[in-house]
Protein backbone atom coordinates (compact mmCIF):
# COMPACT_ATOMS: atom_id res chain seq x y z
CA UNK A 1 23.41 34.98 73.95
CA UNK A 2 20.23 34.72 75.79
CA UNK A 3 19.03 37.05 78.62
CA UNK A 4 19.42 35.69 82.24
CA UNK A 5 19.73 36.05 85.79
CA UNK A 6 22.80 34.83 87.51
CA UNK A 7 22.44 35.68 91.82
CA UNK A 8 26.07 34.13 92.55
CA UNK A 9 29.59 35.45 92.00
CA UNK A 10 30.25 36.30 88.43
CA UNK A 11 31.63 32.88 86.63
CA UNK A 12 33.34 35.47 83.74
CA UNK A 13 35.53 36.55 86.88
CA UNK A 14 37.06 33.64 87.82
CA UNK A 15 40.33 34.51 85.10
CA UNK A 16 40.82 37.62 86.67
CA UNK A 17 43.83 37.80 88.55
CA UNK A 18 42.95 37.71 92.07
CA UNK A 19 46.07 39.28 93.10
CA UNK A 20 44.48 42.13 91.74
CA UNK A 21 42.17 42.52 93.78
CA UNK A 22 42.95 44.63 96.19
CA UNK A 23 40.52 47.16 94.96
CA UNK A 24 39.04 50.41 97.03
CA UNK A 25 35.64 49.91 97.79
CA UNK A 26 33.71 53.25 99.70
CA UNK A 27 31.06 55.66 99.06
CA UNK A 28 34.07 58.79 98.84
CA UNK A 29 33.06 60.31 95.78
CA UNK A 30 36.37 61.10 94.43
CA UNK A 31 37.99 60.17 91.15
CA UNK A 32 41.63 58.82 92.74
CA UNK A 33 43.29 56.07 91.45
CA UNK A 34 40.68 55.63 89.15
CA UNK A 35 42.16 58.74 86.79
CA UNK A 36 45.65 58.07 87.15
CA UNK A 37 45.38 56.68 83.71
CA UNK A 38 48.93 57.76 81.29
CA UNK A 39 46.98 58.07 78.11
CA UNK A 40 43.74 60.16 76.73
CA UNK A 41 41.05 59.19 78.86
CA UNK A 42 38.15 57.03 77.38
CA UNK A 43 35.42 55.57 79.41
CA UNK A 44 32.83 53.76 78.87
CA UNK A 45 29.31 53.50 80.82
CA UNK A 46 26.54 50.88 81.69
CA UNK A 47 23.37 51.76 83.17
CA UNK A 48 20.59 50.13 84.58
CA UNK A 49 17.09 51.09 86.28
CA UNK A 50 18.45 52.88 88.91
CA UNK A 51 19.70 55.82 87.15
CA UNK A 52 15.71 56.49 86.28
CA UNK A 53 14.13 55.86 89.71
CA UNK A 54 15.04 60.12 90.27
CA UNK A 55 12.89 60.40 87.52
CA UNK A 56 10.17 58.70 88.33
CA UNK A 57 10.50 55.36 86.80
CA UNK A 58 10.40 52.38 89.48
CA UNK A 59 13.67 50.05 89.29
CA UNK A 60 13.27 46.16 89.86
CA UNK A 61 15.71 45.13 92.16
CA UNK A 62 15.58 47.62 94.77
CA UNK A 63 13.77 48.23 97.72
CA UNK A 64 10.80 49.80 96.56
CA UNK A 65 11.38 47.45 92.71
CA UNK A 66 9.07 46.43 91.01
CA UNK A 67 9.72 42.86 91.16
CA UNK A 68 10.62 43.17 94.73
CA UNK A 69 7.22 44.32 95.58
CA UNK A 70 5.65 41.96 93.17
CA UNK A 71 7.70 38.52 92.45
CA UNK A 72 5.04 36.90 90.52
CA UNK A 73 5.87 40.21 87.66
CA UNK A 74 9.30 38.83 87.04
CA UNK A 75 8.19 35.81 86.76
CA UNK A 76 5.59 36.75 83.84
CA UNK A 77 8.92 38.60 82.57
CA UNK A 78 9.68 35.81 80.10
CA UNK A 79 9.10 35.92 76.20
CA UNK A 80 8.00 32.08 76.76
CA UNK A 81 5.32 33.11 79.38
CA UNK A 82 4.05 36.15 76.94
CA UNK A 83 3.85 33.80 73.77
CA UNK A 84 1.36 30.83 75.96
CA UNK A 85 -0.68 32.99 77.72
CA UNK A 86 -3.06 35.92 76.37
CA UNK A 87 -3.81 37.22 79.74
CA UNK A 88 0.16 38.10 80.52
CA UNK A 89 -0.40 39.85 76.86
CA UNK A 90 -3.21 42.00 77.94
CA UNK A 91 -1.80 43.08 81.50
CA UNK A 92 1.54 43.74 79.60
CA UNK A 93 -0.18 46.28 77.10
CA UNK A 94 -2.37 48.16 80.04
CA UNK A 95 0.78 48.79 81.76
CA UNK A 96 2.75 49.70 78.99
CA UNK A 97 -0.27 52.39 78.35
CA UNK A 98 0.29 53.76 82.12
CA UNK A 99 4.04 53.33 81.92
CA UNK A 100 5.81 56.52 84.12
CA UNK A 101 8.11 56.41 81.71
CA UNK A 102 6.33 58.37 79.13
CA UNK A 103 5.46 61.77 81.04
CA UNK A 104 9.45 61.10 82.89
CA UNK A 105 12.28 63.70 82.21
CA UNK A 106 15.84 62.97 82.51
CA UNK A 107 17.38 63.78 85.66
CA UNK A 108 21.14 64.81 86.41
CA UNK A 109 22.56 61.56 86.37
CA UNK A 110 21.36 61.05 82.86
CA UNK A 111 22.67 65.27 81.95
CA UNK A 112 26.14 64.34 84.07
CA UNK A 113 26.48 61.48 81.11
CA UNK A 114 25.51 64.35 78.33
CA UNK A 115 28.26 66.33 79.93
CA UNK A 116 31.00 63.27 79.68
CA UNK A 117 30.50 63.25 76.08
CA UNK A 118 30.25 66.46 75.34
CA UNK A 119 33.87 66.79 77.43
CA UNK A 120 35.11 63.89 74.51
CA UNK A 121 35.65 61.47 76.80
CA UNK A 122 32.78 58.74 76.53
CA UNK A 123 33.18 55.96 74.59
CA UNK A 124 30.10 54.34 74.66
CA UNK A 125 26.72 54.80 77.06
CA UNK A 126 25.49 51.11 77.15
CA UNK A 127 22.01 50.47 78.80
CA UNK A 128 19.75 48.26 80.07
CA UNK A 129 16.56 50.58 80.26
CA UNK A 130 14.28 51.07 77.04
CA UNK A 131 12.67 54.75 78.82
CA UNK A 132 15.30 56.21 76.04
CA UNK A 133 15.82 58.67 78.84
CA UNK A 134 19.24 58.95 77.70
CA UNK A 135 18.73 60.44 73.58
CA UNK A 136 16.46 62.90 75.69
CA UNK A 137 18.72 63.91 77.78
CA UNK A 138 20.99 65.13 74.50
CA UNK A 139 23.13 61.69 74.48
CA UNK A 140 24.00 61.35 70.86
CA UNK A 141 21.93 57.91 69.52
CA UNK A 142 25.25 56.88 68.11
CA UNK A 143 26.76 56.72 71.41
CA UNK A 144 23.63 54.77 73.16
CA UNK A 145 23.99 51.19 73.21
CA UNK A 146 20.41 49.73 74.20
CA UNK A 147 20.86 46.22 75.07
CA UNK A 148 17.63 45.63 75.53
CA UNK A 149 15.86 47.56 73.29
CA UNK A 150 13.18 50.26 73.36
CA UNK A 151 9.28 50.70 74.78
CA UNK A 152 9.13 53.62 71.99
CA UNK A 153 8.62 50.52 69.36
CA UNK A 154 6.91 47.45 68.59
CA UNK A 155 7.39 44.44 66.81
CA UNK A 156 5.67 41.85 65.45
CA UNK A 157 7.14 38.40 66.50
CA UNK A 158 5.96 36.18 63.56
CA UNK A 159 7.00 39.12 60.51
CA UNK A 160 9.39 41.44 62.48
CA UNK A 161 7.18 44.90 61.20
CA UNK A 162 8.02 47.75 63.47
CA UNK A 163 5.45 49.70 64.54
CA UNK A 164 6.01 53.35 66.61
CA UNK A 165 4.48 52.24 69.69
CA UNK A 166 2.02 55.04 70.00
CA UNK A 167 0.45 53.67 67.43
CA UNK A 168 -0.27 50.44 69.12
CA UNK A 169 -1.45 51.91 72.71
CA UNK A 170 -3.99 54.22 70.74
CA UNK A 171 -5.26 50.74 69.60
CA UNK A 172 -4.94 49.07 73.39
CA UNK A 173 -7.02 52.81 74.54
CA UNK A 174 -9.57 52.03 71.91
CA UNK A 175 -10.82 48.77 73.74
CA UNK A 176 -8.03 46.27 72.08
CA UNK A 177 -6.59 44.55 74.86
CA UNK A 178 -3.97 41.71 72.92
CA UNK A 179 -3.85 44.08 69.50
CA UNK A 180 -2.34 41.81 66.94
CA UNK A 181 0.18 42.66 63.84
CA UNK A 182 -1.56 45.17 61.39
CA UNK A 183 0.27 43.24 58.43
CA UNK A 184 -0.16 39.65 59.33
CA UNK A 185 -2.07 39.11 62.21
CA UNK A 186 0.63 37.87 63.92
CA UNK A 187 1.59 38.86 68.19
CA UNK A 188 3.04 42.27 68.72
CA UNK A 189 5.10 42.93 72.31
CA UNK A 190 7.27 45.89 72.93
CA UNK A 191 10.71 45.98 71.27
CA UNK A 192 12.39 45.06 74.18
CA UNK A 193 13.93 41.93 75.44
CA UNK A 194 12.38 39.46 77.52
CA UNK A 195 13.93 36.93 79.56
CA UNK A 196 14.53 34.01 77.45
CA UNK A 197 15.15 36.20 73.93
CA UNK A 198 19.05 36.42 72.94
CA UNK A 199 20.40 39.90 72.39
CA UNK A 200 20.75 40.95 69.03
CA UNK A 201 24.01 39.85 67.95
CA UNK A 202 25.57 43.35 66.38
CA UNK A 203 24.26 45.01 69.76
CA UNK A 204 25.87 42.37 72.14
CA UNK A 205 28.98 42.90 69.81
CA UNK A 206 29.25 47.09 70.22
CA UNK A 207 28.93 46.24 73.83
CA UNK A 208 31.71 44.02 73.93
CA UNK A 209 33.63 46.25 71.98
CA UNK A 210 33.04 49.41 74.24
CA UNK A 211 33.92 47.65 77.25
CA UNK A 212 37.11 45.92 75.67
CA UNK A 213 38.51 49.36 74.38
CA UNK A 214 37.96 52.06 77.37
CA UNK A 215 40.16 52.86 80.36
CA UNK A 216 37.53 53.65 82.54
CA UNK A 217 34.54 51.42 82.82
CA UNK A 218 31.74 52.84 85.33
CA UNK A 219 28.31 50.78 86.04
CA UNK A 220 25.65 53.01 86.96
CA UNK A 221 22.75 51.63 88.80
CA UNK A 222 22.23 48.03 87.99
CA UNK A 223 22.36 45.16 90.12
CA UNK A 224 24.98 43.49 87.96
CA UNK A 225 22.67 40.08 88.43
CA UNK A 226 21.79 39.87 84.67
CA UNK A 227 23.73 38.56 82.01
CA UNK A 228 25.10 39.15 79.57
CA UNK A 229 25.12 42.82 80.56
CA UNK A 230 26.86 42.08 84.36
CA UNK A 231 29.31 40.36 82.42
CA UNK A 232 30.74 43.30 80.75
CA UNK A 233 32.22 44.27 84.06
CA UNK A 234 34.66 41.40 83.83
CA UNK A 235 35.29 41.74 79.85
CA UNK A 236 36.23 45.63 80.98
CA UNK A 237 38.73 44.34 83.90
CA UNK A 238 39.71 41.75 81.90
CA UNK A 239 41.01 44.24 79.16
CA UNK A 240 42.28 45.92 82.21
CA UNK A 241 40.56 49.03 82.89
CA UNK A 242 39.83 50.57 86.29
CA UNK A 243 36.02 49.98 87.22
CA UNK A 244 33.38 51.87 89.27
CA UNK A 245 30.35 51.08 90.27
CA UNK A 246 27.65 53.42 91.23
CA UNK A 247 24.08 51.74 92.93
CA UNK A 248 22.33 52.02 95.72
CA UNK A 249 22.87 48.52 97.04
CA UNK A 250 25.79 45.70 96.64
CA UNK A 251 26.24 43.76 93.79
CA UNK A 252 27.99 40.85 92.95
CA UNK A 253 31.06 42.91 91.68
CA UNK A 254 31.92 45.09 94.16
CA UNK A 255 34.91 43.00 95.63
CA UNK A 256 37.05 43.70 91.89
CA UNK A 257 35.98 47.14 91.58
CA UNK A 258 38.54 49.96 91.45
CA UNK A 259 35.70 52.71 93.51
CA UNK A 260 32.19 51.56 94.62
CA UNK A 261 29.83 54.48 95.77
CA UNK A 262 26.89 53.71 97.63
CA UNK A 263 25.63 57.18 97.83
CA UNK A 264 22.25 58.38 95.73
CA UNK A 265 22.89 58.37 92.07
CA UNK A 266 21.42 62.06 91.28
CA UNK A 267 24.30 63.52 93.39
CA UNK A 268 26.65 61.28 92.84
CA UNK A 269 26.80 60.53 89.21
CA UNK A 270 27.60 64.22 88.28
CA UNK A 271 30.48 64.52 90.97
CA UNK A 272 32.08 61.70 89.52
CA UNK A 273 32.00 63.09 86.19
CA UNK A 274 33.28 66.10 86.84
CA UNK A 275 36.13 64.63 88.54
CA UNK A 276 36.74 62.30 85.57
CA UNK A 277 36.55 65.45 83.18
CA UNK A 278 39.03 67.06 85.26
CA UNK A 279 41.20 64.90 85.44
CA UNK A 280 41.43 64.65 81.70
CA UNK A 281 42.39 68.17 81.37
């Protein structure tokens, strides 16, 4: 399944039942009918840029995103668009090289996530970002599901060698601006996905998974415009468990959601998680 954008209402939500959809939608952040659930609480998360902006890193969507700011970026965002043209290549590598994310520290959104699974109740942290914020926040790497990869690696797109990304940006510092594959000569990018690249299969499929098997599904700071990872909102209700959303602005599945909170992420994030481990008690 390949990476889009979708800006209308969710297609994968049209078999919900819409009798069911008389879901609360405010910015209280308090855990009500979402933990009235009569067995051992399991939740599962998905997070987007938003959850790093506290830390530093620019999201995309939002006010002050980076594609918001500058449209022309997203659409240079595609892997067909990086393949054709060496200049998209060469502004991609200087601003992986000045990236925020690599002097960034988690925040307490990402530690309120540390604390849900430390409290044995997270089932999976799914996420859209490649900062890897998360692992250094103390999320166990077993427990991270990054759909779209990682900026800590590269890869080689003609023989698939993986190269530690430092590596590569001491390379890009050194005056290479397009560095090719040590082995074969072939195009290196990031190990992340582009627009146009399908998820890798196994990772789609421990998505899926996590969002078919939890009581509790929360969506933390994404637009929920991309697909496949918006759609895991409606596999999660489909399976029937309660969902919350936590961003900044609206998104396309606020009208099935169990709780939406519109309130900043850093302050909200933990609250809800301590309300969720409390409940479980």
């Amino acid at each position: 399944m390949r990476r889009s954008e979708q800006e209308d209402r969710p297609a994968d939500l049209d078999a919900v039942d819409h009798e069911d959809v008389g879901r609360k939608s405010h910015t209280e952040v308090k855990c009500d009918t979402v933990c009235q659930v009569n067995e051992p609480l399991s939740v599962s998360v998905l997070t987007g840029a938003g959850i790093s902006t506290d830390s530093g890193i620019p999201d995309f969507r939002g006010p002050q995103g980076v594609w918001t700011k500058d449209p022309q970026a997203e659409a240079n965002a595609t892997i067909d668009r990086y393949l054709a043209d060496p200049e998209v290549r060469r502004r991609s590598w200087l601003a992986r090289v000045g990236h925020p994310a690599w002097t960034a520290r988690p925040n307490a959104a990402h530690r309120a996530l540390v604390d849900l699974e430390h409290a044995g109740l997270l089932r999976a942290l799914i996420t859209q970002n490649i900062d890897e914020l998360h692992q250094r926040a103390g999320s166990a790497p077993e427990k991270v599901i990054e759909l779209h990869g990682t900026m800590h690696r590269a890869e080689c797109l003609s023989c698939d060698l993986i190269t530690p990304m430092p590596e590569v940006l001491a390379r890009v510092a050194a005056g290479e601006d397009d560095p090719p594959c040590p082995r074969c000569g072939g195009i290196q990018k990031a190990n992340t996905i582009s627009f146009g690249q399908s998820l890798k299969p196994e990772v789609l499929g421990a998505a899926l998974d996590a969002a078919r098997s939890c009581q509790v599904f929360v969506a933390v700071g994404t637009s929920l415009t991309v697909h496949p990872a918006a759609g895991l909102c409606g596999e999660a209700l489909d399976a029937g468990a309660r969902l919350v959303i936590v961003n900044a602005q609206p998104t396309p599945y606020d009208p099935f959601a169990d709780q939406v909170i519109n309130e900043p992420i850093g302050q909200a994030l933990p609250v809800l998680v301590q309300e969720l481990i409390d409940a479980a008690r």
